[in-house]
Protein backbone atom coordinates (compact mmCIF):
# COMPACT_ATOMS: atom_id res chain seq x y z
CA UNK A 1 -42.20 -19.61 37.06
CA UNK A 2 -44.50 -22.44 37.39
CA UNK A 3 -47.44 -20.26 35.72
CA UNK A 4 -45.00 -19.60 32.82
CA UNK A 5 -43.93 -23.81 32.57
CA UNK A 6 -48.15 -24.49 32.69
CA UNK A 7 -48.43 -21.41 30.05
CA UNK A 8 -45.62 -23.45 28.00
CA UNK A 9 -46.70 -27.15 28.41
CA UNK A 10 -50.31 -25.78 27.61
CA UNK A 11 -48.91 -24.24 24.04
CA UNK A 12 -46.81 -27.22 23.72
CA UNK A 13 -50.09 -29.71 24.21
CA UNK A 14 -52.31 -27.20 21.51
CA UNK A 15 -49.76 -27.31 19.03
CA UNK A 16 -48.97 -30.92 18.43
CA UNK A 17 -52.86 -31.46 19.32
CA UNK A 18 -53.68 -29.67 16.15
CA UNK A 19 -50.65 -30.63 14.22
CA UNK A 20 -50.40 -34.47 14.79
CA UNK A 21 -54.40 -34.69 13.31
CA UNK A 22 -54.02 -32.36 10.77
CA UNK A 23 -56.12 -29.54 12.35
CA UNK A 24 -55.90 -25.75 11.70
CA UNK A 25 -54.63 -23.50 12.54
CA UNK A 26 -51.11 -25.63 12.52
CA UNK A 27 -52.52 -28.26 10.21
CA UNK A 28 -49.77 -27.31 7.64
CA UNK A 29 -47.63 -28.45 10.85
CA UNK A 30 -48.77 -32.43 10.58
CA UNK A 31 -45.34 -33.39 9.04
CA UNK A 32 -43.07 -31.70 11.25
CA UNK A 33 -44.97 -33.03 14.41
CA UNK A 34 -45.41 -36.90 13.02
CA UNK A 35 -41.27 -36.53 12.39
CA UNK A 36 -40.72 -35.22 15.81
CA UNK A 37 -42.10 -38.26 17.06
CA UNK A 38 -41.41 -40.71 14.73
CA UNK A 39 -37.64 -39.46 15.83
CA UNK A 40 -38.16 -40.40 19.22
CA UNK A 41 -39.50 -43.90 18.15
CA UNK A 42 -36.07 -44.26 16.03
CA UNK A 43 -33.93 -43.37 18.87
CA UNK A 44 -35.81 -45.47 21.29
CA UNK A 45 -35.70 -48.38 19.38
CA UNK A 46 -31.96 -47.70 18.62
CA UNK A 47 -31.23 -47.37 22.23
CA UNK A 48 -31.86 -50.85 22.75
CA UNK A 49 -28.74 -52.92 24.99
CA UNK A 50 -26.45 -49.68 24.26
CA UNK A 51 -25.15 -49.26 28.15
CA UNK A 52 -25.20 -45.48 27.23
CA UNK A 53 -28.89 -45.31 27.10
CA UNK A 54 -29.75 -42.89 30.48
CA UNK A 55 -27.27 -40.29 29.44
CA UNK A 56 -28.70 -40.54 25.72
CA UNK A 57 -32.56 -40.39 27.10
CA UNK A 58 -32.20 -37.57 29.16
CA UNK A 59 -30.52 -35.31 26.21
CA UNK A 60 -33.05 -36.73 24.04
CA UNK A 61 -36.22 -35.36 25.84
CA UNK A 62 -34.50 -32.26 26.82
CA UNK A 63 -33.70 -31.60 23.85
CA UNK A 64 -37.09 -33.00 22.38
CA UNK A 65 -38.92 -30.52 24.85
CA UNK A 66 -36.95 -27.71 23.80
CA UNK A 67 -37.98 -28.25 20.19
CA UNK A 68 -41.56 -28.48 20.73
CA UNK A 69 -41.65 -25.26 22.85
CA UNK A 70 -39.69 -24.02 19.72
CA UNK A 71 -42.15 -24.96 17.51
CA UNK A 72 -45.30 -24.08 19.46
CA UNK A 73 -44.31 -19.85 20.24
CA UNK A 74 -42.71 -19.75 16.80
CA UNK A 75 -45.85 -21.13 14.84
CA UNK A 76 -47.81 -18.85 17.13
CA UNK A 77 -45.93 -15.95 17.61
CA UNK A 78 -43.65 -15.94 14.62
CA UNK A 79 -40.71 -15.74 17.13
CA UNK A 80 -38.06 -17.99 18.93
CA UNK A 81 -37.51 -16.49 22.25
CA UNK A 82 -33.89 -15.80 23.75
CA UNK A 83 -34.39 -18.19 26.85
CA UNK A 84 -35.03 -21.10 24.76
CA UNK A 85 -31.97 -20.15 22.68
CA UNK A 86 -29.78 -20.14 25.41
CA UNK A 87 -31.46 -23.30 27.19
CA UNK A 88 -30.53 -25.18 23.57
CA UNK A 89 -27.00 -23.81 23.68
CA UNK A 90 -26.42 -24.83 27.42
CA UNK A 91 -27.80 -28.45 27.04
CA UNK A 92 -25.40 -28.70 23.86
CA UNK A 93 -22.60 -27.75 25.56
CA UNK A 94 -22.89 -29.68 28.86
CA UNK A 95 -22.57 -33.03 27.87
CA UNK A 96 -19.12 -31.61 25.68
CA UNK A 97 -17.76 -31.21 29.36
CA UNK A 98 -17.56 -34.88 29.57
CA UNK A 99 -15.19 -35.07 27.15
CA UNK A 100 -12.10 -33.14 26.56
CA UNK A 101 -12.00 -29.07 26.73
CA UNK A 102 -11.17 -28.83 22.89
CA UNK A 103 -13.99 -30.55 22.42
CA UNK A 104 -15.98 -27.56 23.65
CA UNK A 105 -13.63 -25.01 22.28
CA UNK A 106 -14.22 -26.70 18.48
CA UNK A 107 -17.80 -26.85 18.76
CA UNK A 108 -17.94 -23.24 20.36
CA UNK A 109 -16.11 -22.70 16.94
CA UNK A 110 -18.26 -23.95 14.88
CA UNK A 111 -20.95 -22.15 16.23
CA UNK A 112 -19.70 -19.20 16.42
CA UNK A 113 -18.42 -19.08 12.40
CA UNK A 114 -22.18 -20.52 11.02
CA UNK A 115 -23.46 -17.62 13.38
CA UNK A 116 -21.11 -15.66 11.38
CA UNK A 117 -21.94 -17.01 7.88
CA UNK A 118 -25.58 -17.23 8.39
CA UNK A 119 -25.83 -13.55 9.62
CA UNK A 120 -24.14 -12.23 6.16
CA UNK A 121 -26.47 -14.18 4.35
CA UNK A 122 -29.34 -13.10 6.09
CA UNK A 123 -27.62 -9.24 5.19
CA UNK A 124 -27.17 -9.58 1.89
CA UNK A 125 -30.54 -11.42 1.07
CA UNK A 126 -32.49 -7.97 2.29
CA UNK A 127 -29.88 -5.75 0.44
CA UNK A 128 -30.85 -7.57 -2.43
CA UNK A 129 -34.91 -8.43 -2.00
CA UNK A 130 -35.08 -5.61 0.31
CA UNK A 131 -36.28 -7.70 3.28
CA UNK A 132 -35.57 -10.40 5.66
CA UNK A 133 -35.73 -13.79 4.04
CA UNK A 134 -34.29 -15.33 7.65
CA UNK A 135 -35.34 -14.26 11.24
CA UNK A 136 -32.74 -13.11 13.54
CA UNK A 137 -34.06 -16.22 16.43
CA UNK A 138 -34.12 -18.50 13.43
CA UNK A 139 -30.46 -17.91 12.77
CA UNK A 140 -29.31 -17.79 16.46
CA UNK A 141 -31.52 -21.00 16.95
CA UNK A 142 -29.96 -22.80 14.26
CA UNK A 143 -26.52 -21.57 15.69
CA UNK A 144 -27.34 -23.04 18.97
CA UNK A 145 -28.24 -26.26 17.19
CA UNK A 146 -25.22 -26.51 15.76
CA UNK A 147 -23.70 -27.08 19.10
CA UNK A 148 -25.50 -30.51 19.21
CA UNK A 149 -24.91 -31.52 16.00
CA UNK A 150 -21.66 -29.81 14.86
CA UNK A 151 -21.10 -28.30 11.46
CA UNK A 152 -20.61 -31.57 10.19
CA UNK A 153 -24.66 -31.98 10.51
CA UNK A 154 -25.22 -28.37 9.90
CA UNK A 155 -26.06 -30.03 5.86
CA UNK A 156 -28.63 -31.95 6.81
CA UNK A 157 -30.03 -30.19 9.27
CA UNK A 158 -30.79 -27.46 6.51
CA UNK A 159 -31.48 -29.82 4.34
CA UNK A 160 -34.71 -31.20 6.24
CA UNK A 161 -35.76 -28.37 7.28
CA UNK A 162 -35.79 -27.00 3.46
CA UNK A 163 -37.86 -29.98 2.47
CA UNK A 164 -40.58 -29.71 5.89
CA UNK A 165 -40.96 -26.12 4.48
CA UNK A 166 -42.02 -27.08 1.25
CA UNK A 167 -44.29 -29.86 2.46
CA UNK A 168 -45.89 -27.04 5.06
CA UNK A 169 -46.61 -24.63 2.11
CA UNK A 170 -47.80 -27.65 -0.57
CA UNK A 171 -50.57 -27.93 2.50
CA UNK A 172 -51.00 -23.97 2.92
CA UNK A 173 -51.50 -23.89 -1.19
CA UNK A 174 -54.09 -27.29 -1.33
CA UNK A 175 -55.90 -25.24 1.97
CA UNK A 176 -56.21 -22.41 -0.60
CA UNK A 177 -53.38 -20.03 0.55
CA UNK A 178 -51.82 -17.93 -2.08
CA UNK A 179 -48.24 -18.62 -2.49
CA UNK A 180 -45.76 -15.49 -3.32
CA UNK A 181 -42.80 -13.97 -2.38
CA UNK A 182 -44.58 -11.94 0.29
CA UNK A 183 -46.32 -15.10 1.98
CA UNK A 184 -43.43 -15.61 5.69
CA UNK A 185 -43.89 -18.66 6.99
CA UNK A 186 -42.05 -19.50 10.45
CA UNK A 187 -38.89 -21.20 9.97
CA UNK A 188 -38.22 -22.51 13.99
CA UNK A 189 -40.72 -26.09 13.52
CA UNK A 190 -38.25 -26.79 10.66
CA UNK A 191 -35.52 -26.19 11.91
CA UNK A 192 -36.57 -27.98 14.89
CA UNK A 193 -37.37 -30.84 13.08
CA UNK A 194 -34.12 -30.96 10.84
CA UNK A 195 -32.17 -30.62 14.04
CA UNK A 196 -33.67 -33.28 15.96
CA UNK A 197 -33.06 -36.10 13.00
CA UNK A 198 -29.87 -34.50 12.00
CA UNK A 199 -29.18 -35.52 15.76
CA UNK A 200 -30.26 -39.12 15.86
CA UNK A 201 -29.71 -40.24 12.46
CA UNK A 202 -26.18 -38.28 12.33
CA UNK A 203 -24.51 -36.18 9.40
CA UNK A 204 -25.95 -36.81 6.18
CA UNK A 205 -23.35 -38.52 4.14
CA UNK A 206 -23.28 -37.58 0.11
């Protein structure tokens, strides 16, 4: 266990090492690790005199931990493993527990019908390009997001994490990458990223 958290905390360290100064291999990275922590900077400074700030620290580095792990296997490894999946679902849920059961029930809901949604797009977009244009931990990771931020944030977390995947392959094509249909980039860092504004900034409002 301990071997695995120095394993992790090592990856984590690499990643936004090479990310935060532009360096490859996760140079085309720098964005979504300069918005993780420009995040934290926003809901630190935002904290300020609210008598809710412990509670609202402690989700916020979970949760900020969770997202750089994300974003450190899935830029490696091209995959979001299941523990982290469930560790993002159970830290959405707990502090729901405060509140009122519904609470939980709705946002169980929620989850369950983007789940739902997202998995029949993800079928139909390889029946008709005849293969995946969404991994399965991408969708189950962004269905355990939704747990924080509720499908009312669900917009903008796609949203950002559309726009931190164009910026990522604008830097892949200036580093002379060719960009086609068959060029997979890992979704997870932005999805991480559009998770973790969508849940200090709030829903976006149109």
């Amino acid at each position: 266990m301990i071997l695995a958290l120095r394993k992790m905390g090592c990856r984590m360290r690499r990643f936004l090492g090479e990310a935060l100064v532009w360096r490859s291999p996760n140079r085309h990275y720098g964005p979504v690790a300069w918005l993780l922590l420009a995040g934290a900077a926003w809901l630190a400074a935002g904290l300020a005199g609210d008598p809710a700030w412990p509670a609202m620290v402690a989700e916020g580095a979970y949760l900020l931990l969770l997202l750089t792990a994300v974003c450190a296997i899935d830029a490696r490894y091209g995959i979001i493993p299941n523990g982290l999946v469930i560790a993002m679902a159970t830290g959405g849920i707990v502090p729901l527990l405060a509140r009122t059961g519904d609470a939980v029930f709705q946002r169980l809901l929620e989850a369950a019908l983007f789940l739902a949604m997202a998995c029949l797009f993800r079928a139909a977009y390889r029946a008709i390009r005849g293969h995946d244009g969404l991994g399965l931990g991408d969708v189950k990771f962004a269905a355990a997001g939704v747990l924080w931020v509720g499908v009312e944030g669900v917009p903008g977390l796609l949203l950002i994490a559309v726009l931190s995947a164009m910026v990522s392959l604008l830097v892949l094509r200036a580093d002379g990458h060719e960009l086609n249909g068959k060029l997979a980039i890992p979704f997870g860092p932005h999805l991480a990223v559009g998770l973790w504004l969508s849940w200090i900034m709030g829903p976006l409002i149109l």
